[in-house]
N, C-alpha and C. Protein backbone atom coordinates (compact mmCIF):
# COMPACT_ATOMS: atom_id res chain seq x y z
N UNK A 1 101.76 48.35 115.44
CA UNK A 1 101.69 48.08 114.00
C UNK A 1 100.65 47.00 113.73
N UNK A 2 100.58 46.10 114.89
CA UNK A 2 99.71 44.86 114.22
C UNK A 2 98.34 45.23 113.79
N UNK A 3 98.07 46.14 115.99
CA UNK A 3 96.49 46.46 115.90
C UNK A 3 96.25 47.48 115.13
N UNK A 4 97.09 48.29 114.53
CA UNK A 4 96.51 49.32 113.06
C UNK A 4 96.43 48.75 111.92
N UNK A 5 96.54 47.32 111.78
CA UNK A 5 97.18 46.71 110.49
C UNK A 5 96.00 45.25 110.14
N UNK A 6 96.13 44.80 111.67
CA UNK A 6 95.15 43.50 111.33
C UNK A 6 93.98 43.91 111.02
N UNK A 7 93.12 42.90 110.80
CA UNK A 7 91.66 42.88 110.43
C UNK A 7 90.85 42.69 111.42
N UNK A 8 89.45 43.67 110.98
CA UNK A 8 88.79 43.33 112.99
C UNK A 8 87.68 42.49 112.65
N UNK A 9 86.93 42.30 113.90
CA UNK A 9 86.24 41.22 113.41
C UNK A 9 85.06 41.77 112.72
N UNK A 10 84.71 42.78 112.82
CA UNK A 10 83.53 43.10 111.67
C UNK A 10 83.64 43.16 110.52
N UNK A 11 85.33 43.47 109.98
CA UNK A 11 85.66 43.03 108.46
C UNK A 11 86.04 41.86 107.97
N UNK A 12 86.14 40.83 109.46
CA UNK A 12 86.06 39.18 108.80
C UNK A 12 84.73 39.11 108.95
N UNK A 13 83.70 38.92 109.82
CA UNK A 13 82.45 38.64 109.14
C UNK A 13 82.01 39.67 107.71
N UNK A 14 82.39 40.66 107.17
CA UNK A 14 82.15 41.14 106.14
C UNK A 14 82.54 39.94 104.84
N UNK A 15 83.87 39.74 105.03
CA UNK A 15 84.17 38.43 104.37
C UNK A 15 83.73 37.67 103.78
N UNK A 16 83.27 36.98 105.45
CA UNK A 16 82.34 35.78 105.49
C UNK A 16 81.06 35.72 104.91
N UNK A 17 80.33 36.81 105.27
CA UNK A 17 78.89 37.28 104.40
C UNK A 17 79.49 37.41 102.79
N UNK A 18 79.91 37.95 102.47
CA UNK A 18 80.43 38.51 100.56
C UNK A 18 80.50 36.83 100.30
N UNK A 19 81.63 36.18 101.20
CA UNK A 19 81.90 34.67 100.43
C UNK A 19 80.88 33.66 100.32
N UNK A 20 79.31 33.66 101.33
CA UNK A 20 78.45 33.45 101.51
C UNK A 20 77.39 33.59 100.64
N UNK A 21 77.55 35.03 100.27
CA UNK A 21 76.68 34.96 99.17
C UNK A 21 76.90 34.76 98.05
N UNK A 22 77.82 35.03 97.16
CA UNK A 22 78.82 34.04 96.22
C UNK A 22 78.29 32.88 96.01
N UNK A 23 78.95 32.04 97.24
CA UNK A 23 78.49 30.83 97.15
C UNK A 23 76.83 30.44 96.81
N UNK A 24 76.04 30.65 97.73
CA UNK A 24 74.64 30.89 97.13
C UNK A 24 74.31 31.21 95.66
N UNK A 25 74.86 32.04 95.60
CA UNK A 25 74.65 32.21 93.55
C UNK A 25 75.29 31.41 92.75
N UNK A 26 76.33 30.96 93.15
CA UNK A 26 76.98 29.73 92.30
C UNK A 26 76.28 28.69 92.63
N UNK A 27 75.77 27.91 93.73
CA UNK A 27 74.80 27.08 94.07
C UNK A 27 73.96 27.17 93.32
N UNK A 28 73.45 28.04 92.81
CA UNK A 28 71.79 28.00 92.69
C UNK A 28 72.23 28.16 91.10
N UNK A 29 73.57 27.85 90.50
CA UNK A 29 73.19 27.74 88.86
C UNK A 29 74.43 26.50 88.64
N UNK A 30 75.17 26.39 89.67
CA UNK A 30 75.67 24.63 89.16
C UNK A 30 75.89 24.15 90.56
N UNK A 31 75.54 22.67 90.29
CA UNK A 31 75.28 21.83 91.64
C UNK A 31 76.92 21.33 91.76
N UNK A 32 77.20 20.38 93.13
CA UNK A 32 78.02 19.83 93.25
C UNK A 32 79.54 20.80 93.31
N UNK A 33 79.26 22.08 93.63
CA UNK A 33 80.60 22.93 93.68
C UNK A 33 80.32 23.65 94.81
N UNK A 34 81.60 24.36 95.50
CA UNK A 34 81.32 25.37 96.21
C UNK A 34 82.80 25.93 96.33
N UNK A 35 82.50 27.31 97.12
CA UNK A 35 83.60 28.28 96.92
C UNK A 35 83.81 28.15 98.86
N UNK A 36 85.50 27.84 99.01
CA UNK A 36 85.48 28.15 100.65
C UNK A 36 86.15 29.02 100.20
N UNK A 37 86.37 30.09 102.06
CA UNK A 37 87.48 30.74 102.51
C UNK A 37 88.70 30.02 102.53
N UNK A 38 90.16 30.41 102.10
CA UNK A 38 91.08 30.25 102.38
C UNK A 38 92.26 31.59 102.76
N UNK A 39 93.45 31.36 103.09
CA UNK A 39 93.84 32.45 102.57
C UNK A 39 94.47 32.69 104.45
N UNK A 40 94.82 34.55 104.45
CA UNK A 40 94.90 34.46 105.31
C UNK A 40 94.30 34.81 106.22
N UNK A 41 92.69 35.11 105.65
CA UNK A 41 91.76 35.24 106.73
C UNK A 41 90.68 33.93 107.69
N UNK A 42 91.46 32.91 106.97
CA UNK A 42 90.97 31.52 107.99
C UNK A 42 92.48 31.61 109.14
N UNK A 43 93.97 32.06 108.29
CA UNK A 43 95.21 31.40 109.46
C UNK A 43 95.06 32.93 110.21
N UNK A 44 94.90 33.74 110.39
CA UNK A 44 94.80 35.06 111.82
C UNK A 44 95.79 35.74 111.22
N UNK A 45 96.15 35.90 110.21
CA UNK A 45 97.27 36.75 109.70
C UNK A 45 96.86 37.75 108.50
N UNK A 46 95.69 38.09 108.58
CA UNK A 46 95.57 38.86 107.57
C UNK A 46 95.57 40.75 107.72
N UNK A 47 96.02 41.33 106.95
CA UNK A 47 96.03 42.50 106.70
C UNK A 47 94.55 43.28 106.23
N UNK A 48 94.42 44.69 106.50
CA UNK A 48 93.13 45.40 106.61
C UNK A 48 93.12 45.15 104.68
N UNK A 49 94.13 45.03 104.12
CA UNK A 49 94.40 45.13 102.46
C UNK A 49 94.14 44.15 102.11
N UNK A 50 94.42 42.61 102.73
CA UNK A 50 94.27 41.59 102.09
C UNK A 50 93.17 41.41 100.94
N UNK A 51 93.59 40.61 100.42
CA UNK A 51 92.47 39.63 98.80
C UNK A 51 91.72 39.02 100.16
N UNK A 52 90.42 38.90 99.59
CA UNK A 52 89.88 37.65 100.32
C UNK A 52 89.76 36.78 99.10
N UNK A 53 90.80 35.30 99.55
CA UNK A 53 90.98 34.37 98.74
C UNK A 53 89.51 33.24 98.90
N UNK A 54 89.22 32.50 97.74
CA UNK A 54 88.81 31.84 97.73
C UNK A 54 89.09 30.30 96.70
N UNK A 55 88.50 29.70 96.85
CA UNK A 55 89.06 28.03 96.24
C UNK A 55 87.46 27.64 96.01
N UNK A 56 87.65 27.02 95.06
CA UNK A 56 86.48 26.64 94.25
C UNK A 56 86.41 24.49 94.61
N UNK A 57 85.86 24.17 95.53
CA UNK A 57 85.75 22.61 95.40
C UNK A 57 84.63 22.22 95.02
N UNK A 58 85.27 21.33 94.29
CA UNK A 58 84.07 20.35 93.34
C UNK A 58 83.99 18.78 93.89
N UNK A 59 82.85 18.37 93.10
CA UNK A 59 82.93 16.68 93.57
C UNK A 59 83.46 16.03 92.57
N UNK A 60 84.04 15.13 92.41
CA UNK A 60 84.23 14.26 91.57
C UNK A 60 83.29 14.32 90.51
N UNK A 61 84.02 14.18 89.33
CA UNK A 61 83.11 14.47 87.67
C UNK A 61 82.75 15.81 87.24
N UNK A 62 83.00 16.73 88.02
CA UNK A 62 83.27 18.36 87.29
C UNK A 62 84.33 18.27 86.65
N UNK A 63 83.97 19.25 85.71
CA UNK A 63 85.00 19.74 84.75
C UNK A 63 85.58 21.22 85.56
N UNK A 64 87.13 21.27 85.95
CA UNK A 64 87.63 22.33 86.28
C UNK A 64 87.29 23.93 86.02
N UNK A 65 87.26 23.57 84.06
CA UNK A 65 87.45 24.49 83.36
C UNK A 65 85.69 25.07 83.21
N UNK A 66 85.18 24.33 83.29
CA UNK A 66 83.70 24.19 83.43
C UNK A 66 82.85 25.33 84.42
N UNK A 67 83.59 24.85 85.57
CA UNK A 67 82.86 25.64 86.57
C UNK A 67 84.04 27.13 86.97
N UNK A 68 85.08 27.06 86.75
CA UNK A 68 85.94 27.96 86.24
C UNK A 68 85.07 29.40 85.67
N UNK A 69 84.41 28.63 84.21
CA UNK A 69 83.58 29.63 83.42
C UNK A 69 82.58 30.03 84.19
N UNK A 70 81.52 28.79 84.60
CA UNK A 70 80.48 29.36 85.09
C UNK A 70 80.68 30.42 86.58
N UNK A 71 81.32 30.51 86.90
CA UNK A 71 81.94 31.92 88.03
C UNK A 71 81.92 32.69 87.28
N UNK A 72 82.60 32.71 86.51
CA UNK A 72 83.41 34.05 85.48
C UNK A 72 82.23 34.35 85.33
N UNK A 73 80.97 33.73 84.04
CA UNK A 73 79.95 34.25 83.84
C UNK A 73 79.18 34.90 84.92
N UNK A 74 79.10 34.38 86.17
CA UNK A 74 78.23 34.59 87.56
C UNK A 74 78.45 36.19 87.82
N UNK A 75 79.76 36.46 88.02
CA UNK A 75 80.08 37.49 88.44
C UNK A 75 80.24 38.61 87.23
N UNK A 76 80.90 38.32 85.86
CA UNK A 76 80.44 39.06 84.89
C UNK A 76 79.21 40.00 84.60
N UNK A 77 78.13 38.81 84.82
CA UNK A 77 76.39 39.38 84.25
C UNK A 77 76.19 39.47 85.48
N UNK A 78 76.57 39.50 86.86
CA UNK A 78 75.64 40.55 88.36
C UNK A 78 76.49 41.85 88.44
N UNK A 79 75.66 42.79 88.63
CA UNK A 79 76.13 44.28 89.10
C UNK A 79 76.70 44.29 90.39
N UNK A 80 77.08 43.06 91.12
CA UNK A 80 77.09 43.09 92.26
C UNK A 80 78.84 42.86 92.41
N UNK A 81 79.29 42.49 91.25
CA UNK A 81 80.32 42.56 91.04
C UNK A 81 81.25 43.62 89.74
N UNK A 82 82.31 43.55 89.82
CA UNK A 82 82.82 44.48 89.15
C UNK A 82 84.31 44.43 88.46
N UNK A 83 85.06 44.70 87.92
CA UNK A 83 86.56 44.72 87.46
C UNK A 83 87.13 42.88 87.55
N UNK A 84 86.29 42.33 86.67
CA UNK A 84 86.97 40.99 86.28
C UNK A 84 87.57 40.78 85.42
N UNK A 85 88.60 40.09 86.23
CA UNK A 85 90.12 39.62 85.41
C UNK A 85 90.28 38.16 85.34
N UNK A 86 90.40 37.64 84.56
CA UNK A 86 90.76 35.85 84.37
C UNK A 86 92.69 36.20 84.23
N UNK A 87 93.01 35.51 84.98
CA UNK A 87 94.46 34.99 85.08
C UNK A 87 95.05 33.47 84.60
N UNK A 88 94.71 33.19 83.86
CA UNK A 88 95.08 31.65 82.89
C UNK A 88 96.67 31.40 83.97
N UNK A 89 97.84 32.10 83.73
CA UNK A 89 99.00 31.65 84.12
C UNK A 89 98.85 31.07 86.02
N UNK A 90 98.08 32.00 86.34
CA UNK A 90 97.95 31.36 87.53
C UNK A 90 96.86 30.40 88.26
N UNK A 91 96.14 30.33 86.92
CA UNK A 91 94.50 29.74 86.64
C UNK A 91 93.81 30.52 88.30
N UNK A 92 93.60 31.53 88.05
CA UNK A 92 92.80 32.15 89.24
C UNK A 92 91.72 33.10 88.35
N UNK A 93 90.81 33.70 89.36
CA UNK A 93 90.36 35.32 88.56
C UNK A 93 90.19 36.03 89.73
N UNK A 94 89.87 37.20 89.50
CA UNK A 94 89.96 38.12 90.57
C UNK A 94 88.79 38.79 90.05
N UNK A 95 87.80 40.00 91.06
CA UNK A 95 86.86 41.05 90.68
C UNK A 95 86.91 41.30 92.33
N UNK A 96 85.99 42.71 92.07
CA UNK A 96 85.57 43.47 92.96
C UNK A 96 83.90 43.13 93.56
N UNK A 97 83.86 42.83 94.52
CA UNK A 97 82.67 43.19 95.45
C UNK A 97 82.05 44.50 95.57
N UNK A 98 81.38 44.81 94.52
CA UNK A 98 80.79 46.09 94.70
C UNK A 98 80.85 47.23 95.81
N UNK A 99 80.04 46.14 96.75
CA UNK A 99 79.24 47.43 97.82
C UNK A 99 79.50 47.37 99.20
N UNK A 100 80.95 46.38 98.86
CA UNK A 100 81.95 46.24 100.28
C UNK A 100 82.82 46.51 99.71
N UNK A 101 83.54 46.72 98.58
CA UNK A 101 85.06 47.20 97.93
C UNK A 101 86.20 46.30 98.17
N UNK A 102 85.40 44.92 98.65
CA UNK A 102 86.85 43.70 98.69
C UNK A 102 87.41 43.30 97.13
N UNK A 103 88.15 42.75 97.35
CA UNK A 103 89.17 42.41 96.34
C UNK A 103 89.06 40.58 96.44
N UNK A 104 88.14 40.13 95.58
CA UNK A 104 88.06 38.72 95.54
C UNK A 104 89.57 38.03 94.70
N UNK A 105 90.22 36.87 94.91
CA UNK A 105 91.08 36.15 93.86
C UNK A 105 90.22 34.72 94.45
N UNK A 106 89.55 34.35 93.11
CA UNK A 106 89.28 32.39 93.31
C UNK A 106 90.53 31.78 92.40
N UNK A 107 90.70 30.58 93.15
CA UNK A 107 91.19 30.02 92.53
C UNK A 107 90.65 28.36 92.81
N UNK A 108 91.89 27.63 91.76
CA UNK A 108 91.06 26.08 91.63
C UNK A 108 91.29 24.89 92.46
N UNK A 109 90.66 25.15 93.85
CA UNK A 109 90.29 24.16 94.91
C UNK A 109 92.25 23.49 95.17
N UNK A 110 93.11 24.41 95.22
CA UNK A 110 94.12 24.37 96.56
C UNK A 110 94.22 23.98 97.66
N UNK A 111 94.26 22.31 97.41
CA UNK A 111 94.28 21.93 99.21
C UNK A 111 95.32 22.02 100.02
N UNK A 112 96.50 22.47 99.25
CA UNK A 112 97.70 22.44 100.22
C UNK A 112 97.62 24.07 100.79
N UNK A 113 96.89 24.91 99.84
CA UNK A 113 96.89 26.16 100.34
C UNK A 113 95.72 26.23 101.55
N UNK A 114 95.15 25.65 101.60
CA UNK A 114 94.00 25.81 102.83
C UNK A 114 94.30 25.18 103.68
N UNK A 115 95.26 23.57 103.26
CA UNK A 115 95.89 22.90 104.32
C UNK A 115 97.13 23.69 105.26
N UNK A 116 97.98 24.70 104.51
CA UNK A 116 98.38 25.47 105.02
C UNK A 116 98.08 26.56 106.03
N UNK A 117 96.93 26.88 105.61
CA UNK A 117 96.58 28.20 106.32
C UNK A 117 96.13 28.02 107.40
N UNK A 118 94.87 26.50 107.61
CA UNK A 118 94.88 25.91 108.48
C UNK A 118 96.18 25.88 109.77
N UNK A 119 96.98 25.51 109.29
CA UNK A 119 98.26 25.13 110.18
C UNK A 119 98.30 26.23 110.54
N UNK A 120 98.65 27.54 110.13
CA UNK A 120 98.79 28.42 110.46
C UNK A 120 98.19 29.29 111.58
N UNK A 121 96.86 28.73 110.99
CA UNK A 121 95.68 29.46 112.17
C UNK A 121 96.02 28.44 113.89
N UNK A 122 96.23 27.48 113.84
CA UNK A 122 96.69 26.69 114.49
C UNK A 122 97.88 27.43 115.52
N UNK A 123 98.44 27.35 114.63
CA UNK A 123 99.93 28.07 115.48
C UNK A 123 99.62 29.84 116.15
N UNK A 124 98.89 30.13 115.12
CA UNK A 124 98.68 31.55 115.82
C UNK A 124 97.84 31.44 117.18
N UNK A 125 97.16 30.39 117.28
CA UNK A 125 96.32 30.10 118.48
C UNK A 125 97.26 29.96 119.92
N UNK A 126 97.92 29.44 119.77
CA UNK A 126 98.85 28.72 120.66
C UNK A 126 99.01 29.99 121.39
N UNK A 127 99.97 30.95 120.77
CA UNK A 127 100.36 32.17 121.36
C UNK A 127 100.06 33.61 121.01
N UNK A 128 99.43 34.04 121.75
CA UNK A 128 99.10 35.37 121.35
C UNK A 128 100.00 36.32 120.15
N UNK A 129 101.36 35.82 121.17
CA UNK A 129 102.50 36.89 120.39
C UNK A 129 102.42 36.39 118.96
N UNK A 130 102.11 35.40 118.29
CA UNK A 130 102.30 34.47 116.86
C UNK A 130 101.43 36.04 116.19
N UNK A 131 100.12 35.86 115.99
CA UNK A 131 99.65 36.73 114.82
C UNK A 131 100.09 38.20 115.26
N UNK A 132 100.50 38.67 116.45
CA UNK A 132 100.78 39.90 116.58
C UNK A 132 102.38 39.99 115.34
N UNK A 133 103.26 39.07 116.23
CA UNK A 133 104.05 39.60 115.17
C UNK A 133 104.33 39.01 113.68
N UNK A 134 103.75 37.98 113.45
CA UNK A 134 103.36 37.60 111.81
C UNK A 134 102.74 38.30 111.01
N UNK A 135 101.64 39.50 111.69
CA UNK A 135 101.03 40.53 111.41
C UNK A 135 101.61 41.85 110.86
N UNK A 136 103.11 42.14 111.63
CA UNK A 136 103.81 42.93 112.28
C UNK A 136 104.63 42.83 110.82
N UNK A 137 104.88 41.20 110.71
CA UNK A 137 106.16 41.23 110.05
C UNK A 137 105.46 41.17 108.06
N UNK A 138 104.18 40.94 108.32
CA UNK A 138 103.58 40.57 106.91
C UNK A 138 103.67 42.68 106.21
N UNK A 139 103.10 43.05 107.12
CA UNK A 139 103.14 44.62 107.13
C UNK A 139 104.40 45.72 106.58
N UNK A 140 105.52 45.00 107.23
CA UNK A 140 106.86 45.17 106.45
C UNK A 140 107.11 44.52 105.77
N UNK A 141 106.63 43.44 105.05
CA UNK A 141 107.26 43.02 103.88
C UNK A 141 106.52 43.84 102.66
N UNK A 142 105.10 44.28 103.46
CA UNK A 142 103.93 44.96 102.52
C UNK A 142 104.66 46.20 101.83
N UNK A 143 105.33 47.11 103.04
CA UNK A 143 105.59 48.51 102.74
C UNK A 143 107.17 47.89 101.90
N UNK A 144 107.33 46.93 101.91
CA UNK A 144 109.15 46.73 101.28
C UNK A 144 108.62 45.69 99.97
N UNK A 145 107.59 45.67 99.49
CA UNK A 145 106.93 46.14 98.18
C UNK A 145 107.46 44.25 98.20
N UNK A 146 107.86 43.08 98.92
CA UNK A 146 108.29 42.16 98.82
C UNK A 146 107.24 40.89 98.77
N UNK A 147 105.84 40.98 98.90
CA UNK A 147 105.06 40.12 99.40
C UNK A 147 103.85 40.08 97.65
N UNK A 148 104.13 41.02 96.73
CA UNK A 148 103.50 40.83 95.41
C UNK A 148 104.38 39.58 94.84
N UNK A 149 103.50 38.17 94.80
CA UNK A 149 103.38 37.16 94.03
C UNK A 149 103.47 37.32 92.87
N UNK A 150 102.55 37.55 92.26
CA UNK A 150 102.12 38.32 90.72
C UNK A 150 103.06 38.98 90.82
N UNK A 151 104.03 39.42 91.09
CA UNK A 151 105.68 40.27 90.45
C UNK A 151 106.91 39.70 90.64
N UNK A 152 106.60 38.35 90.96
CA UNK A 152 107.57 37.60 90.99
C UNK A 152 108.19 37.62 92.74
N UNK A 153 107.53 38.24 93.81
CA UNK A 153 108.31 37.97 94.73
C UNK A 153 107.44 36.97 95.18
N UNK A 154 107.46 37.06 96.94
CA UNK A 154 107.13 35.62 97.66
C UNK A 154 105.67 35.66 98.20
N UNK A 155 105.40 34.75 98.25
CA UNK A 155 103.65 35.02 98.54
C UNK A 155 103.36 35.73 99.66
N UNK A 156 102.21 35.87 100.39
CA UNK A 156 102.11 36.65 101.57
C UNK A 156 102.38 35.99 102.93
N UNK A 157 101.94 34.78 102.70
CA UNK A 157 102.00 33.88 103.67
C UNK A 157 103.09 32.70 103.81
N UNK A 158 104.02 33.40 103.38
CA UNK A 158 105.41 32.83 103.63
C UNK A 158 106.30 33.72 104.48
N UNK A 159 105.74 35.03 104.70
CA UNK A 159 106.14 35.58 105.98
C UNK A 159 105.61 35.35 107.41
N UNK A 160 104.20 34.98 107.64
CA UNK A 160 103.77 34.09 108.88
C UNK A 160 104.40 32.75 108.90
N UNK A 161 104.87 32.46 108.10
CA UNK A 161 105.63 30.77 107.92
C UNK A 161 106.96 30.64 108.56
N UNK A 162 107.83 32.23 107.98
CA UNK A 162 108.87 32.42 108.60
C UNK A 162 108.97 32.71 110.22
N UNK A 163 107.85 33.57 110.36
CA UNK A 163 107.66 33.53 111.83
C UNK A 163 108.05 32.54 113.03
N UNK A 164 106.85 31.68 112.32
CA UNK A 164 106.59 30.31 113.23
C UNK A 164 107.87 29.50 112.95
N UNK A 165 108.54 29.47 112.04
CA UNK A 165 110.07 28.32 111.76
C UNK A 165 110.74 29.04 112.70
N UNK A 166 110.96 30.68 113.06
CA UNK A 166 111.98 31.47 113.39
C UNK A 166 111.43 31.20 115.11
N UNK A 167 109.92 31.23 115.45
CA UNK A 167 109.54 31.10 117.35
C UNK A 167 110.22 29.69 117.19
N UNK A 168 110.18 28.60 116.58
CA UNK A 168 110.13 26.90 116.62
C UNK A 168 111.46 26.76 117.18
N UNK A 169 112.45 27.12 116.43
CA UNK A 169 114.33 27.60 116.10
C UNK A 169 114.87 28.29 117.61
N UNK A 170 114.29 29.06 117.91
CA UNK A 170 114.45 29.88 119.38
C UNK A 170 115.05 29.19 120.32
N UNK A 171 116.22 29.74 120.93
CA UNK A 171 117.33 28.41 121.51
C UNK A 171 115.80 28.25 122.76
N UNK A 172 115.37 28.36 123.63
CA UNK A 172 113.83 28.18 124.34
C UNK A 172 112.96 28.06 123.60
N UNK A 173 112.21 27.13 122.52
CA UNK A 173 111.34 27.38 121.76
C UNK A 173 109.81 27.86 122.50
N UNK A 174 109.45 29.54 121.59
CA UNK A 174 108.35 29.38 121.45
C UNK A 174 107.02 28.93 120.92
N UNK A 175 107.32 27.94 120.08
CA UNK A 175 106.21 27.59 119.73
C UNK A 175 106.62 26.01 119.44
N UNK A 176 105.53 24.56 119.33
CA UNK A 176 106.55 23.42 119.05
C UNK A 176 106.09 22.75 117.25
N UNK A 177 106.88 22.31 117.37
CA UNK A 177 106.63 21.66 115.85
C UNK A 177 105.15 20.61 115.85
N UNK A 178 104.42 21.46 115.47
CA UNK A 178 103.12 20.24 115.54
C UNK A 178 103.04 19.07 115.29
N UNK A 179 103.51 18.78 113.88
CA UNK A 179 104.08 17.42 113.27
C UNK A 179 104.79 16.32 114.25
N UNK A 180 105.76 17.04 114.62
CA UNK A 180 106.49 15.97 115.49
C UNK A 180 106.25 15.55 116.72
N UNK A 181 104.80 16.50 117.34
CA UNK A 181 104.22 15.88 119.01
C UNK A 181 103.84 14.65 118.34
N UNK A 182 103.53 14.28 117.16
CA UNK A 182 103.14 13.00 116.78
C UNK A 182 103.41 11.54 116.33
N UNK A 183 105.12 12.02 116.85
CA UNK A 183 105.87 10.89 116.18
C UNK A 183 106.08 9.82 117.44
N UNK A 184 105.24 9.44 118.52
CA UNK A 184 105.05 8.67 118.93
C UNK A 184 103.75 8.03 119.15
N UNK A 185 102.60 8.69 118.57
CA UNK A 185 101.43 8.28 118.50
C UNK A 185 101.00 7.75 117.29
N UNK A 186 99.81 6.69 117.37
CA UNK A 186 99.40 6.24 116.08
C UNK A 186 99.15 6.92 114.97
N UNK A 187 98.42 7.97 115.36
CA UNK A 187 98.19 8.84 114.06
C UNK A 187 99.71 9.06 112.57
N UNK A 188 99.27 9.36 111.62
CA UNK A 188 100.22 9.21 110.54
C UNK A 188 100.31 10.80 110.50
N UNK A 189 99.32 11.19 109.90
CA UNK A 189 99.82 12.53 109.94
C UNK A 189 99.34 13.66 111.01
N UNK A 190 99.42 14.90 111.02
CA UNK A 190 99.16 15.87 111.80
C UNK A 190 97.32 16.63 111.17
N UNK A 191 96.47 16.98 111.76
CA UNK A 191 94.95 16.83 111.60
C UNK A 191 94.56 17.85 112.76
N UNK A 192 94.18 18.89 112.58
CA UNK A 192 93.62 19.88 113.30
C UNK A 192 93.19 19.27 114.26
C-alpha cells in the first residue's frame, strides 16, 4: 500500500521545480517575501494526491494581507496557473499548476506547521518502517473519507503524528521521544 501510494522522487522534484518557480515570479514583483515547501512533502509522508503546501514568509514590515494579494494577482494574470480560490476562513488560497496538474494551497507563513513537519521528517528518518506505515495509515484514513480538513475532519498529518505517539508508546519503544533525549543537556529546546 505504501509503495503504490507514496510519492517518488521524480514527483518531489516536480514539486520542488513548480515551488521554485513560483517563488521566482513572486520575487521578481515584491521583495522581502518568499514561498517555502511545507507540508507533507518536506516530513516523508506524503501521498501521490497530496496539495503541495506552501507558506508564504516575509520580513518584518510586510503587510500579510499585502502580499497575500500580490500572489493572488501573480497567479490570477499567468496562464501558468489556473482554478483560483481565496479561502478567507482559513486565510489560505489554492490553484492549479497548469502543466504539472498539482494542486497548490499557500498559506500565511505557519511556523508551527513547518516546525511540525520538520519533526516529522525527522522521525521518519530514524526508521524505515515510520513513513512506510504513516504512509500506509494516511492512505486509510484517505479512502475512510477522514483526513478532509476543509469538512471538518482531522488534518492529514495528524495521522503520521499518531503513528509516531503509537511506535514511542510500544511496551519496546520503536522510536524515542526526541524532546526528551534533551532533558539533560544544555540545549532548551529540540532543533533539527
Amino acid at each position: 500500500i505504501a509503495e503504490t501510494s507514496r510519492m517518488t522522487t521524480e514527483m518531489l522534484k516536480q514539486r520542488h521545480d513548480a515551488v521554485k518557480e513560483l517563488n521566482n515570479l513572486l520575487q521578481s514583483r515584491v521583495r522581502g517575501c518568499r514561498l517555502d515547501l511545507v507540508g507533507s512533502t518536506i516530513s516523508g509522508f506524503a501521498l501521490k494526491t497530496s496539495d503541495v503546501n506552501v507558506d508564504i514568509v516575509m520580513e518584518s514590515g510586510l503587510n500579510i494581507t499585502y502580499v497575500f494579494s500580490a500572489v493572488t494577482e501573480l497567479v490570477e494574470n499567468n496562464l501558468k496557473y489556473s482554478d483560483v480560490v481565496d479561502d478567507l476562513y482559513f486565510q489560505t488560497m489554492s490553484f492549479t499548476h497548469v502543466s504539472t496538474g498539482l494542486h497548490f494551497v499557500v498559506g500565511a507563513g505557519s511556523v508551527s506547521s513547518k516546525m511540525t513537519n520538520q519533526l516529522l521528517g525527522d522521525y521518519a528518518s530514524l526508521d524505515e518502517r515510520v513513513p512506510i506505515l504513516g504512509i500506509a495509515f494516511r492512505r486509510w484514513a484517505q479512502l475512510c473519507h477522514i483526513d478532509e480538513q476543509g469538512k471538518g475532519t482531522l488534518p492529514a498529518h495528524t495521522f503520521p503524528i499518531m503513528v509516531v505517539h503509537f511506535l514511542q508508546q510500544h511496551r519496546v519503544p520503536v522510536l524515542p521521544v526526541l524532546p526528551q533525549l534533551l532533558q539533560n543537556s544544555a540545549e532548551e529546546i529540540y532543533l533539527r
